[in-house]
Protein backbone atom coordinates (compact mmCIF):
# COMPACT_ATOMS: atom_id res chain seq x y z
CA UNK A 1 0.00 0.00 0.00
CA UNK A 2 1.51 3.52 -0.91
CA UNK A 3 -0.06 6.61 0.36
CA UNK A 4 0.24 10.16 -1.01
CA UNK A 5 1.55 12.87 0.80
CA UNK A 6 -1.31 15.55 0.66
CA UNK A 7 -3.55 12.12 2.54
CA UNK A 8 -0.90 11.40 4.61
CA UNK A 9 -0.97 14.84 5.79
CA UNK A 10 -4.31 16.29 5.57
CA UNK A 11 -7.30 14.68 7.19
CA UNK A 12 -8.32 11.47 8.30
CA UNK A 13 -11.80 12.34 6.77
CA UNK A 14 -9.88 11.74 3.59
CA UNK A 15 -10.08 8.55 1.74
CA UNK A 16 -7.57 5.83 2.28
CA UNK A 17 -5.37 4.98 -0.71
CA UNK A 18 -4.29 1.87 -1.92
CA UNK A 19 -2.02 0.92 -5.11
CA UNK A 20 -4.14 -0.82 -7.82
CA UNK A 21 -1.47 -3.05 -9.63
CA UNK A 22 -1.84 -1.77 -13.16
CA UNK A 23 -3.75 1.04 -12.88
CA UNK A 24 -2.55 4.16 -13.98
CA UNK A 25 1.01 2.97 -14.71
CA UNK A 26 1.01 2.92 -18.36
CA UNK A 27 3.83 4.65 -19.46
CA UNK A 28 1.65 7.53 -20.88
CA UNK A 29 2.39 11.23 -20.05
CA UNK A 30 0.98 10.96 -16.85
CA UNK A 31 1.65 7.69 -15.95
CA UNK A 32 4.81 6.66 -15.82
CA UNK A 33 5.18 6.21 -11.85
CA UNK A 34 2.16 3.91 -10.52
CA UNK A 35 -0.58 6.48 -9.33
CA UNK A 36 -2.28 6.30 -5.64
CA UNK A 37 -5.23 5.09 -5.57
CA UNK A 38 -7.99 6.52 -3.56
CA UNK A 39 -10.53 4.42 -1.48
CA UNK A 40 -13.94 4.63 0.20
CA UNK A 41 -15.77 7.72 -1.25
CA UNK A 42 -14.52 9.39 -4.05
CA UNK A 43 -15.56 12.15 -6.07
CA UNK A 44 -14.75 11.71 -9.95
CA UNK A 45 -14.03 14.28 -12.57
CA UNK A 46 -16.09 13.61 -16.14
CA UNK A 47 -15.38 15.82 -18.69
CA UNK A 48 -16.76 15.58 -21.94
CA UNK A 49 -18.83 17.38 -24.80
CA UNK A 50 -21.49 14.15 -25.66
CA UNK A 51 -23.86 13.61 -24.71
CA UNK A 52 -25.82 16.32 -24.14
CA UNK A 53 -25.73 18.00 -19.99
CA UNK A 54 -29.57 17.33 -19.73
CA UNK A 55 -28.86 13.54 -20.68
CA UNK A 56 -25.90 12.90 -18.78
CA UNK A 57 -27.18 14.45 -15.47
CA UNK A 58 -30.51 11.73 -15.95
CA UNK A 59 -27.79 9.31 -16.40
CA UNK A 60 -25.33 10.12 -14.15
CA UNK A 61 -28.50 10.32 -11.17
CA UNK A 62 -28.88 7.03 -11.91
CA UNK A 63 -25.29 5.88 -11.57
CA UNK A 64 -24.71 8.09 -8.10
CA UNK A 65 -27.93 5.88 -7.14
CA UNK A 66 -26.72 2.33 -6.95
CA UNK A 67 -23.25 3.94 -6.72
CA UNK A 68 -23.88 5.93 -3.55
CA UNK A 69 -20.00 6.11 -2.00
CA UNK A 70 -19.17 7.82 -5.88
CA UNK A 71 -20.04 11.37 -6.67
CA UNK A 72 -20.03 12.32 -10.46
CA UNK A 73 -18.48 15.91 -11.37
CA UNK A 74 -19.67 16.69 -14.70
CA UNK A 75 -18.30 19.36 -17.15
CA UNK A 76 -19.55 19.45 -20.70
CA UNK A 77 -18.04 21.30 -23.76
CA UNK A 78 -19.19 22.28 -26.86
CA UNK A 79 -17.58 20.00 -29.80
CA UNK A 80 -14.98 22.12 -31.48
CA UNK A 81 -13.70 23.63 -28.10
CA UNK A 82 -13.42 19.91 -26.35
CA UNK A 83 -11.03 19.14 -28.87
CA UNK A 84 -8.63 22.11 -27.51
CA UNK A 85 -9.36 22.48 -23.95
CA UNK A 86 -8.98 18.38 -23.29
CA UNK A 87 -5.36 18.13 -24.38
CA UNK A 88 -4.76 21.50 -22.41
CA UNK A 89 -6.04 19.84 -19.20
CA UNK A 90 -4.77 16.53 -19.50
CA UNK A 91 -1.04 18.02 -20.43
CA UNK A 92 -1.33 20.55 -17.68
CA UNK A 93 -2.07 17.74 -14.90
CA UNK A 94 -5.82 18.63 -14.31
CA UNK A 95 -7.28 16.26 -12.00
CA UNK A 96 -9.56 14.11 -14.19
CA UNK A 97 -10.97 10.39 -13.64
CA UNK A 98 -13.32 9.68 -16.56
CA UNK A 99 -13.18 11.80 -20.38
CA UNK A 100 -14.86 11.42 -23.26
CA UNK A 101 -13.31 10.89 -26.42
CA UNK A 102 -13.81 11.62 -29.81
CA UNK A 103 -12.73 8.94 -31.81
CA UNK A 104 -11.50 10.00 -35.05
CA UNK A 105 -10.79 14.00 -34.32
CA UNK A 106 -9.15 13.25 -30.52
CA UNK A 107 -7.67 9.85 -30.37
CA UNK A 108 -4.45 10.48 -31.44
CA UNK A 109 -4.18 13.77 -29.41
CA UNK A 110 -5.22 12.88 -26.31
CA UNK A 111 -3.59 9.08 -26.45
CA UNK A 112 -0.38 9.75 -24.34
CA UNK A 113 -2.12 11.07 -21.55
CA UNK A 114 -4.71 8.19 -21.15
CA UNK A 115 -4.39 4.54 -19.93
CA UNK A 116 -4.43 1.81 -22.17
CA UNK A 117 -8.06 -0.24 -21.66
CA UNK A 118 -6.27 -3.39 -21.38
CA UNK A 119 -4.74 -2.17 -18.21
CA UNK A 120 -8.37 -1.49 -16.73
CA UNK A 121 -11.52 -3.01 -19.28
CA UNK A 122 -10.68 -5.61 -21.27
CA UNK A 123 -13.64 -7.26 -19.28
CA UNK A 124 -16.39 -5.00 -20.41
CA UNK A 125 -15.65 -5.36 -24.15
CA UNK A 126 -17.49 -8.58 -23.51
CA UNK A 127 -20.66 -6.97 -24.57
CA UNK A 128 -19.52 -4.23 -27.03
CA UNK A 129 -19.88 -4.59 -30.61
CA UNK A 130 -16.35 -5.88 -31.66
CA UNK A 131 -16.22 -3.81 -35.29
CA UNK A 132 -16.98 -0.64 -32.84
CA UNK A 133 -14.09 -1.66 -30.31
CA UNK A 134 -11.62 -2.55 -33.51
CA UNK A 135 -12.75 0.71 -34.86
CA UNK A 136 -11.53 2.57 -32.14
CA UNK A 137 -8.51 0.72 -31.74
CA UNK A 138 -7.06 1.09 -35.16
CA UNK A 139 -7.70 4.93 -35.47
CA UNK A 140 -4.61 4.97 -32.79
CA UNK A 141 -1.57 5.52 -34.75
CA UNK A 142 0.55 2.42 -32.34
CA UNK A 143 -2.92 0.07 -32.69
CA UNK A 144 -3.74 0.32 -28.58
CA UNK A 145 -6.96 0.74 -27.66
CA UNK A 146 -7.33 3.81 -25.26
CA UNK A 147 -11.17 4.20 -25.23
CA UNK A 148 -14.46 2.29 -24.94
CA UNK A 149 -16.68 3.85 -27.48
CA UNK A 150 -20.33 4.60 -26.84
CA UNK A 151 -21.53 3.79 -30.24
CA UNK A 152 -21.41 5.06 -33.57
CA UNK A 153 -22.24 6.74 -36.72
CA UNK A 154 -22.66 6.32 -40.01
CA UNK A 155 -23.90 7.28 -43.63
CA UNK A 156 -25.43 7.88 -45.98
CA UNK A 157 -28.85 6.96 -44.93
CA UNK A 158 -31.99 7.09 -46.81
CA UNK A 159 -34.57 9.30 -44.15
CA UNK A 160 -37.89 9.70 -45.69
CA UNK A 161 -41.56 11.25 -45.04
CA UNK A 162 -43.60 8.70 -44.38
CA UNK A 163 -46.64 10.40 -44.53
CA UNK A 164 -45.98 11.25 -48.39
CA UNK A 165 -45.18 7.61 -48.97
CA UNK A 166 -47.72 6.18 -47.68
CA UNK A 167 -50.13 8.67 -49.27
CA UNK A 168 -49.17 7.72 -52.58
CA UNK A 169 -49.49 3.46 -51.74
CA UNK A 170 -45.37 3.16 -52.05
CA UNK A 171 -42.92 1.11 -49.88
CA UNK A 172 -39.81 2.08 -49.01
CA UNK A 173 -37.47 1.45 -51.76
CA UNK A 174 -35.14 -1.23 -51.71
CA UNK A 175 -33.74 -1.67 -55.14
CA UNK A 176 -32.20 1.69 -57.74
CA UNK A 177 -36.04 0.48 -59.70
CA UNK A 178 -38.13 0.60 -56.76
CA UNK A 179 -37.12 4.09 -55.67
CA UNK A 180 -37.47 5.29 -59.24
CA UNK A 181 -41.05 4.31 -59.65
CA UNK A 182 -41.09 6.07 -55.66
CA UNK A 183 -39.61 9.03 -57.47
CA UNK A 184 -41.83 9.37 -60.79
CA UNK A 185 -45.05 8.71 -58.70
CA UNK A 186 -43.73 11.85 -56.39
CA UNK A 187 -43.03 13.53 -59.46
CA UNK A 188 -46.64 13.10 -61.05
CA UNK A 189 -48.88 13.70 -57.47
CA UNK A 190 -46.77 16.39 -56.16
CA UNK A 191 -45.00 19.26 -57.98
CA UNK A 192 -43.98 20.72 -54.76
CA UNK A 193 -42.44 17.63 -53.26
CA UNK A 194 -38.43 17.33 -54.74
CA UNK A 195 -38.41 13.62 -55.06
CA UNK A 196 -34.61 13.70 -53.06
CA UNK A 197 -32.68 15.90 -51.86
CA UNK A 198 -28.91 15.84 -50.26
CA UNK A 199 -25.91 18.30 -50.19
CA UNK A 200 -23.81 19.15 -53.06
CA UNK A 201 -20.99 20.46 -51.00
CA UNK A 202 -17.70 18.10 -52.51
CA UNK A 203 -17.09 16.94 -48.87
CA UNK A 204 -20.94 14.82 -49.18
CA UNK A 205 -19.91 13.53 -52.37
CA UNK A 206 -17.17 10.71 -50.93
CA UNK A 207 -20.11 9.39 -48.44
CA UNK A 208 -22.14 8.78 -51.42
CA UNK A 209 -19.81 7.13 -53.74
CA UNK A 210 -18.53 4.81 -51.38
CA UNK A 211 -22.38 4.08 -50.38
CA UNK A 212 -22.85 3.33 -53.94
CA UNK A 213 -19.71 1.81 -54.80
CA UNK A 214 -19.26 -0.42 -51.81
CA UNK A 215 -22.82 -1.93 -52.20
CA UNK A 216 -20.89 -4.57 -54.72
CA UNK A 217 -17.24 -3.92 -53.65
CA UNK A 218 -17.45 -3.80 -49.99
CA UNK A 219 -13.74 -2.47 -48.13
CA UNK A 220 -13.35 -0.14 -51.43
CA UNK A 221 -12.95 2.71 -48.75
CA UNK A 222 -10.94 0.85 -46.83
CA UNK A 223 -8.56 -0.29 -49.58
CA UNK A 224 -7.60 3.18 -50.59
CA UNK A 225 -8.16 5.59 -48.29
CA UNK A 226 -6.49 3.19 -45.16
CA UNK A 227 -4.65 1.28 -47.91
CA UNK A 228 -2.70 1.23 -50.58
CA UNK A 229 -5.31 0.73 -53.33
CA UNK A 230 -5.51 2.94 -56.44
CA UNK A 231 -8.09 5.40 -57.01
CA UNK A 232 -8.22 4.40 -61.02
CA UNK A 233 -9.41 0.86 -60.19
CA UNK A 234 -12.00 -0.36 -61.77
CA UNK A 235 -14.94 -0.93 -58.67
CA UNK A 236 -14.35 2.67 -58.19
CA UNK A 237 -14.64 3.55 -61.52
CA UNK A 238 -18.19 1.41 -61.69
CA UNK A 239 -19.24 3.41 -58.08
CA UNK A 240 -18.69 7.05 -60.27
CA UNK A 241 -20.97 5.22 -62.78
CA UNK A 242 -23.44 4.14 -60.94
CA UNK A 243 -23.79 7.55 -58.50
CA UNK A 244 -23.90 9.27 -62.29
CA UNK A 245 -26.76 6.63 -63.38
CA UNK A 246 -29.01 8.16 -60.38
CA UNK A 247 -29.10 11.25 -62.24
CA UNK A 248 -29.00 10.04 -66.01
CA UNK A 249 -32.14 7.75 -64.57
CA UNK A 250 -34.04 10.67 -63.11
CA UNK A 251 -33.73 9.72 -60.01
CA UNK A 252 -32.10 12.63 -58.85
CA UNK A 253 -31.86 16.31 -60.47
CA UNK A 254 -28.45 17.63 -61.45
CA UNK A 255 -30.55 21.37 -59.32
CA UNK A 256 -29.96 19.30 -55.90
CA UNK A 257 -25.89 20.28 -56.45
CA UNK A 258 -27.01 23.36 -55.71
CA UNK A 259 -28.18 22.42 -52.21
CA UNK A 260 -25.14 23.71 -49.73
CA UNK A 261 -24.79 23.56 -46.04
CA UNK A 262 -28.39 22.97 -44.07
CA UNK A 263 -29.96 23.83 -46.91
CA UNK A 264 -31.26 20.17 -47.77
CA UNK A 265 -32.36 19.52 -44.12
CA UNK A 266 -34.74 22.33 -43.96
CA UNK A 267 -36.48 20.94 -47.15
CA UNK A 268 -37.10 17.71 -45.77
CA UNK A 269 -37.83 18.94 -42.79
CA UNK A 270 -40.55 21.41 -43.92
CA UNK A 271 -42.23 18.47 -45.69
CA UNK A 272 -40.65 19.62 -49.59
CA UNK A 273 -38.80 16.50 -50.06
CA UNK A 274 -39.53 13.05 -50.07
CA UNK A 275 -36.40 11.81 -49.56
CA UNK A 276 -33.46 13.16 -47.65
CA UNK A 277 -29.94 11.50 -47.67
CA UNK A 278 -27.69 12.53 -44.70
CA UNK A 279 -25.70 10.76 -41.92
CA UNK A 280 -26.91 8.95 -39.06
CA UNK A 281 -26.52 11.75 -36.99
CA UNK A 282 -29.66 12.92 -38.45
CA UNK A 283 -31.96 9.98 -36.56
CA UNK A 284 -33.49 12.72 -33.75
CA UNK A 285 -35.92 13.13 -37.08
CA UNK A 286 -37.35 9.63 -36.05
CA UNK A 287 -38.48 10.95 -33.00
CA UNK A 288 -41.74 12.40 -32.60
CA UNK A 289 -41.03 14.35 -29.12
CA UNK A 290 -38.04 15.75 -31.00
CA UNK A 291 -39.63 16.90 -33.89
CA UNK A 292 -42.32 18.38 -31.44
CA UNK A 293 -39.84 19.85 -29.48
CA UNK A 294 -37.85 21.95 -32.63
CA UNK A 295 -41.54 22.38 -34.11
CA UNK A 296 -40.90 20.16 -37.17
CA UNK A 297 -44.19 19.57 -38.81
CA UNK A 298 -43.91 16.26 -40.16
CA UNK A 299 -46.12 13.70 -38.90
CA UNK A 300 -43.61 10.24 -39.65
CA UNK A 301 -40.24 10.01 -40.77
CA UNK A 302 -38.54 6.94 -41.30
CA UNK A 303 -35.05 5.63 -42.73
CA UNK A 304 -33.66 2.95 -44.63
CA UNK A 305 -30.43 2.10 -45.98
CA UNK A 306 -29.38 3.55 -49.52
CA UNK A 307 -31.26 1.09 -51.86
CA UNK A 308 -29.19 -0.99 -54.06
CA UNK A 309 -28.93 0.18 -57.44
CA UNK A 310 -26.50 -2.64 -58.95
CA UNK A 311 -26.48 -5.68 -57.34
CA UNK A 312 -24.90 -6.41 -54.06
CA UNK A 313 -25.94 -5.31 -50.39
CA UNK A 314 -26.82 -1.86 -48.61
CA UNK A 315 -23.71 -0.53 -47.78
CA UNK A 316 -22.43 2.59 -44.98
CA UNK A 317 -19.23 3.49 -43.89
CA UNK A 318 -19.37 3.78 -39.60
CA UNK A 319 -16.85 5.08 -37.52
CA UNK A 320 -17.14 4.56 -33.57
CA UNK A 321 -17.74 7.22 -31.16
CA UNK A 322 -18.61 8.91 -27.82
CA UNK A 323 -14.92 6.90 -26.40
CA UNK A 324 -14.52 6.81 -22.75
CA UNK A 325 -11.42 6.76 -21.27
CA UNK A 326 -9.49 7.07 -18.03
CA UNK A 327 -7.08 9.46 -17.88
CA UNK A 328 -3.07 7.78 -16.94
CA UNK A 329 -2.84 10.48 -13.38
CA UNK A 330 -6.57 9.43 -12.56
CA UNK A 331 -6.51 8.44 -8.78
CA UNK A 332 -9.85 6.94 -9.03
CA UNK A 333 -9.99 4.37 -11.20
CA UNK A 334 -11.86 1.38 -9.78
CA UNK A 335 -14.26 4.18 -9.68
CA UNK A 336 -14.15 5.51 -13.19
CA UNK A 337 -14.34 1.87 -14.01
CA UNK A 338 -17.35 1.42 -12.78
CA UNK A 339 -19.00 4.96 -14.34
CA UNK A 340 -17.74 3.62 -17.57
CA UNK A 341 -19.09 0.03 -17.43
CA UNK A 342 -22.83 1.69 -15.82
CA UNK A 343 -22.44 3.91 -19.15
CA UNK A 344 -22.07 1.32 -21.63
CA UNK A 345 -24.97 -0.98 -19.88
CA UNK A 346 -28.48 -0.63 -20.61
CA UNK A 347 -29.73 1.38 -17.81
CA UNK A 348 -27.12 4.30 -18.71
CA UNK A 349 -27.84 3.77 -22.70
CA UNK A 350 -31.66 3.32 -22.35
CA UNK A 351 -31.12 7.28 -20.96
CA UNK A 352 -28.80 8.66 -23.42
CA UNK A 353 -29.48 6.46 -26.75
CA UNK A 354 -33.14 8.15 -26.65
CA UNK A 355 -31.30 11.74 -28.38
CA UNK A 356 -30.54 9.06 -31.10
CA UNK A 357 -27.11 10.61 -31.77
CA UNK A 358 -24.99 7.49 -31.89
CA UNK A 359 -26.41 3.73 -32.86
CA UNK A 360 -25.49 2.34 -29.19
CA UNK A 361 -22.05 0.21 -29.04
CA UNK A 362 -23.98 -2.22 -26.44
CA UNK A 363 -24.64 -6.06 -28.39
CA UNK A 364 -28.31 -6.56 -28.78
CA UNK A 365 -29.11 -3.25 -27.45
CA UNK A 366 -32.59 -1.79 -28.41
CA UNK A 367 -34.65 1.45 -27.76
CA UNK A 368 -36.98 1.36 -25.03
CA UNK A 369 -40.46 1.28 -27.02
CA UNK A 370 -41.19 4.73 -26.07
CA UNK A 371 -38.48 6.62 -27.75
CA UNK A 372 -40.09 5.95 -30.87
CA UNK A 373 -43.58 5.52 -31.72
CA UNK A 374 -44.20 4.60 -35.53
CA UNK A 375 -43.65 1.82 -37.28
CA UNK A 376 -41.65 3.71 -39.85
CA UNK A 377 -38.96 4.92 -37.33
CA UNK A 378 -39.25 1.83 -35.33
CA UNK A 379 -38.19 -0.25 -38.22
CA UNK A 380 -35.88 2.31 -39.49
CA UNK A 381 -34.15 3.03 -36.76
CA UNK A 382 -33.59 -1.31 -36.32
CA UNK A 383 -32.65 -1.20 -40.12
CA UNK A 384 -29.93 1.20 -40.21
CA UNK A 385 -28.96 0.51 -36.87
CA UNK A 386 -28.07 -3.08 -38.25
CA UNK A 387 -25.92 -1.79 -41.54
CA UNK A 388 -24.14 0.17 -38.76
CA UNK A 389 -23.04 -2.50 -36.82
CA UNK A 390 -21.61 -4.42 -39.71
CA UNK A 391 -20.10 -1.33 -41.97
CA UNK A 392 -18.36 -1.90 -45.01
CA UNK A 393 -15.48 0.46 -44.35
CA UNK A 394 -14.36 3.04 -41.69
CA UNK A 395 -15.54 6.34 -42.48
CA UNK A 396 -12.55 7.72 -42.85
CA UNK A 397 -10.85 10.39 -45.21
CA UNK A 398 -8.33 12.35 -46.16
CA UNK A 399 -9.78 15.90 -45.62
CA UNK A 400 -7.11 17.71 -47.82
CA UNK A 401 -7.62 15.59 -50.36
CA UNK A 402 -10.96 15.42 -50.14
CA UNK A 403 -11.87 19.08 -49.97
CA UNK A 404 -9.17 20.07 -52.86
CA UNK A 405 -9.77 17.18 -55.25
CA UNK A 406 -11.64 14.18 -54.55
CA UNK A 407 -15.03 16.12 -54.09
CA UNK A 408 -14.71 18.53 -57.16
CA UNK A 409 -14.12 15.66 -59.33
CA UNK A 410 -17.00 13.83 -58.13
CA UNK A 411 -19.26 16.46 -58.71
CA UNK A 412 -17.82 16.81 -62.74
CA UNK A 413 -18.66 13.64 -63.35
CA UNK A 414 -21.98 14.25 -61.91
CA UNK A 415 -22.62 17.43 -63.50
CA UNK A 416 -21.25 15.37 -67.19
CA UNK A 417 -17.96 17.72 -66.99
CA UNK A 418 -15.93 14.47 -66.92
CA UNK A 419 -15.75 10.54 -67.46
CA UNK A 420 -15.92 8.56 -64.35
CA UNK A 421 -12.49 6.96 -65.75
CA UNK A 422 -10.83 10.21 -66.56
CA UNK A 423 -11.69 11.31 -62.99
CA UNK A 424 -10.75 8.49 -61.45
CA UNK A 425 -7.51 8.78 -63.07
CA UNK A 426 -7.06 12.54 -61.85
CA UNK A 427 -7.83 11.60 -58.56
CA UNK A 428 -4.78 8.54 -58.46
CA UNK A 429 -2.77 11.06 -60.18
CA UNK A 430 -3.56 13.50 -57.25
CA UNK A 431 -3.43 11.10 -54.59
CA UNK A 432 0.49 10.30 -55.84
CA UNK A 433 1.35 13.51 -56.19
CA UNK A 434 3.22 13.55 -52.81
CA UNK A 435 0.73 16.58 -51.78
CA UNK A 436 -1.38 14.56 -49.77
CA UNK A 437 0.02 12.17 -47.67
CA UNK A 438 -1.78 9.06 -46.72
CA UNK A 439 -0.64 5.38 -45.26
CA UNK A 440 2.80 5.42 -44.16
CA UNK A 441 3.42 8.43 -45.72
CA UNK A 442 1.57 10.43 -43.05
C-alpha cells in the first residue's frame, strides 16, 4: 500500500489509498510512476462534450444511485472547443478520472495522456460490438486501444416522409427500380415535393460514392483511403458510374448540387422532399417528441439504408464514437471503471441512446419502445442501426484531399464535366502527387 503525501498529511476524513497493480502505470504522459489510488468515497471528474448535460445528469442520477460512495463531477463542452481544452487539461495535470473521447478528431491527441483499456476493461468489451471496439482501436496511430466507445455513426442513410409515402401506396425502396417508380409517382402527385434531396458540398460527395460503390465492392474505402489501393481501379470507376446513373435515370436532379450547407435539411424537414440522404446523426428526425420539441411539422419520418442500385448489399461506412477513457494520473480508477461500465450498460444507454445521436455500441441493445412511436422509425431506426453495426469500411478520409480534389471531381462527373475513368484517373494522379500524404506516408 503507498499513500500520497497531501492524505498522509491532511485529514483522516480523507479517503484511504491503496495501489491498484496496473492502474494508472502505463507509461503515458501521466503515468509513468504507478498512481495512488484513492478508497472509500470518491468524487470523480467527467469531462466531456457528448452527450448532451440534460442527458448525462438523468444518467449520471442514476449511476450516483446504486453507486452511492461515488459522486459524479460533470463538465460538458461544446464540440470544437473539447477538442482544444482536453489536451490542455490533461497536459497541464488537471485532476480528471473519466473523459470522453472523440474517436476520429481526438484519439491520437489525447492518447499519451490516457491509460491503455487493457490495463483497466478488457472485461467489459465482452458486450460491445467488436467492429466498434476494432474501430476505435485502429484509429490509434501504435494500434492500442485507449477508449471504450459509446456507439457510432454512419452514412449515408436514406430518411424519408412517411406520410408522403404512404399517401401515394409506395414502400420504401429497396432496389435503384423501386425508388425510381417512388420518385416518378412523387413527381406526377406532387409538384412541390423534390423527389430527393442531399448536399452538393464536394465533402458529401465521398459518403455517397462509397455508399454506392461499396454496395458490390465492400472495403473499397478501406482499400484506398487506409490502404494502398488505387483510385483508377475499376470498382471505383463502376461506383462514379453508378452515382452518375441516379441522375441520367431521373432519379435525382443535377438542381440538388445546388443544395449547400443545411440547406437540404430544412427541405425535408418542412415536408418539400420526399427523400433526404444525410448521416446517421440525423436519426433525432425519427423521433416524434423531437420533432415536437424543434416544431418540425412532419407527422412520420422513417429511414432505410441507400437502396441498391447494382447488385450487391446496402452498404455505410461507420466510424465509432462517444470513447470513454481514463485518464493515466486518474486516482480513481476502480471508480471511473465502474461509471464507464454503468455507461455502456443498458440502464445508462436506455437514458442517453433516446437523443438518437450514436447507434449504441452495447450487443443486442434496443430502444426502449417509447423513444419511438411509428412503425416507420421503429423499423428504421432497427434497419440502419443493423448496416451500422456491420459497416463496409471506416468512415474515414483524407480531408485535404478530399476538400481540394476528390469532391470537385465527383461532382464533374456528376454534372457530365468528366468521365468517371478520366476522374478516377485525376484523382490517383492527385493522390500520388506527394501533396497529400496518406498510409505510411503520413
Amino acid at each position: 500500500m503507498k499513500f500520497t503525501r497531501s492524505l498522509l498529511g491532511v485529514t483522516a476524513a480523507v479517503s484511504a489509498v491503496v495501489l491498484l497493480a496496473g492502474c494508472g502505470s502505463s507509461g503515458g504522459v501521466g503515468g509513468a510512476e504507478p498512481v495512488a489510488q484513492n478508497t472509500g468515497p470518491v468524487t470523480i471528474n467527467y469531462w466531456t462534450w457528448f452527450p448532451p448535460q440534460a442527458t448525462l445528469d438523468a444518467a449520471i442520477a442514476a449511476f450516483e444511485k446504486q453507486n452511492p460512495d461515488i459522486t459524479v463531477k460533470l463538465r460538458t463542452f461544446e464540440a470544437a472547443d473539447y477538442q482544444k481544452q482536453l489536451p490542455l487539461a490533461l497536459g497541464g495535470g488537471e485532476d480528471l478520472d473519466v473523459v470522453g473521447v472523440q474517436v476520429s478528431a481526438m484519439t491520437n491527441t489525447v492518447k499519451d495522456y490516457l491509460t491503455p483499456v487493457s490495463e483497466w476493461g478488457d472485461d467489459l468489451l465482452d458486450g460491445v460490438e467488436p467492429s466498434m471496439v476494432k474501430q476505435t482501436e485502429e484509429i490509434a496511430s501504435d494500434g492500442v486501444l485507449y477508449s471504450i466507445p459509446l456507439g457510432s455513426i454512419g452514412s449515408p442513410v436514406l430518411y424519408y416522409n412517411a406520410e408522403i409515402l404512404d399517401s401515394l401506396g409506395l414502400s420504401v425502396p429497396k432496389t435503384g427500380g423501386e425508388w425510381k417508380t417512388a420518385v416518378d409517382a412523387v413527381k406526377a402527385a406532387r409538384a412541390d415535393v423534390t423527389p430527393v434531396v442531399f448536399a452538393g458540398d464536394p465533402w458529401w460527395q465521398e459518403e455517397m460514392l462509397f455508399g454506392i460503390a461499396e454496395q458490390d465492392s465492400p472495403g473499397l474505402s478501406d482499400d484506398i483511403i487506409g490502404g494502398d489501393g488505387a483510385w483508377d481501379q475499376p470498382a471505383l470507376v463502376a461506383g462514379l458510374a453508378a452515382y452518375k446513373s441516379l441522375f441520367d435515370d431521373g432519379i435525382v436532379s443535377t438542381d440538388v448540387l445546388s443544395l449547400q450547407g443545411s440547406r437540404p435539411s430544412e427541405l425535408f424537414t418542412a415536408g418539400k422532399a420526399l427523400f433526404y440522404l444525410d448521416g446517421s446523426w440525423q436519426n433525432s428526425l425519427l423521433s416524434a417528441d423531437y420533432r415536437g420539441a424543434n416544431k418540425i411539422a412532419l407527422k412520420d419520418v422513417g429511414a432505410a439504408p441507400l437502396p441498391v442500385l447494382n447488385g450487391g448489399d446496402p452498404a455505410v461506412r461507420a466510424l465509432a464514437e462517444g470513447g470513454l477513457a481514463i485518464p493515466a494520473n486518474s486516482k480513481n480508477t476502480a471508480a471511473a471503471k465502474k461509471f464507464i461500465a454503468f455507461m455502456l450498460g443498458k440502464d445508462a444507454a436506455d437514458v442517453w441512446a433516446k437523443d438518437l445521436v450514436l447507434v449504441p455500441s452495447r450487443v443486442g441493445y434496443e430502444l426502449p419502445d417509447t423513444v419511438l412511436q411509428s412503425a416507420a422509425a421503429q423499423d428504421g431506426f432497427a434497419n440502419v442501426s443493423q448496416v451500422i453495426s456491420a459497416p463496409t469500411s471506416k468512415r474515414d478520409s483524407n480531408q485535404d484531399f478530399l476538400n481540394q480534389v476528390e469532391g470537385n471531381a465527383i461532382l464533374d462527373v456528376l454534372r457530365g464535366a468528366t468521365t468517371p475513368e478520366d476522374a478516377a484517373a485525376h484523382m490517383q494522379a492527385e493522390w500520388e502527387s506527394g501533396r497529400y500524404p496518406h498510409g505510411d506516408e503520413k
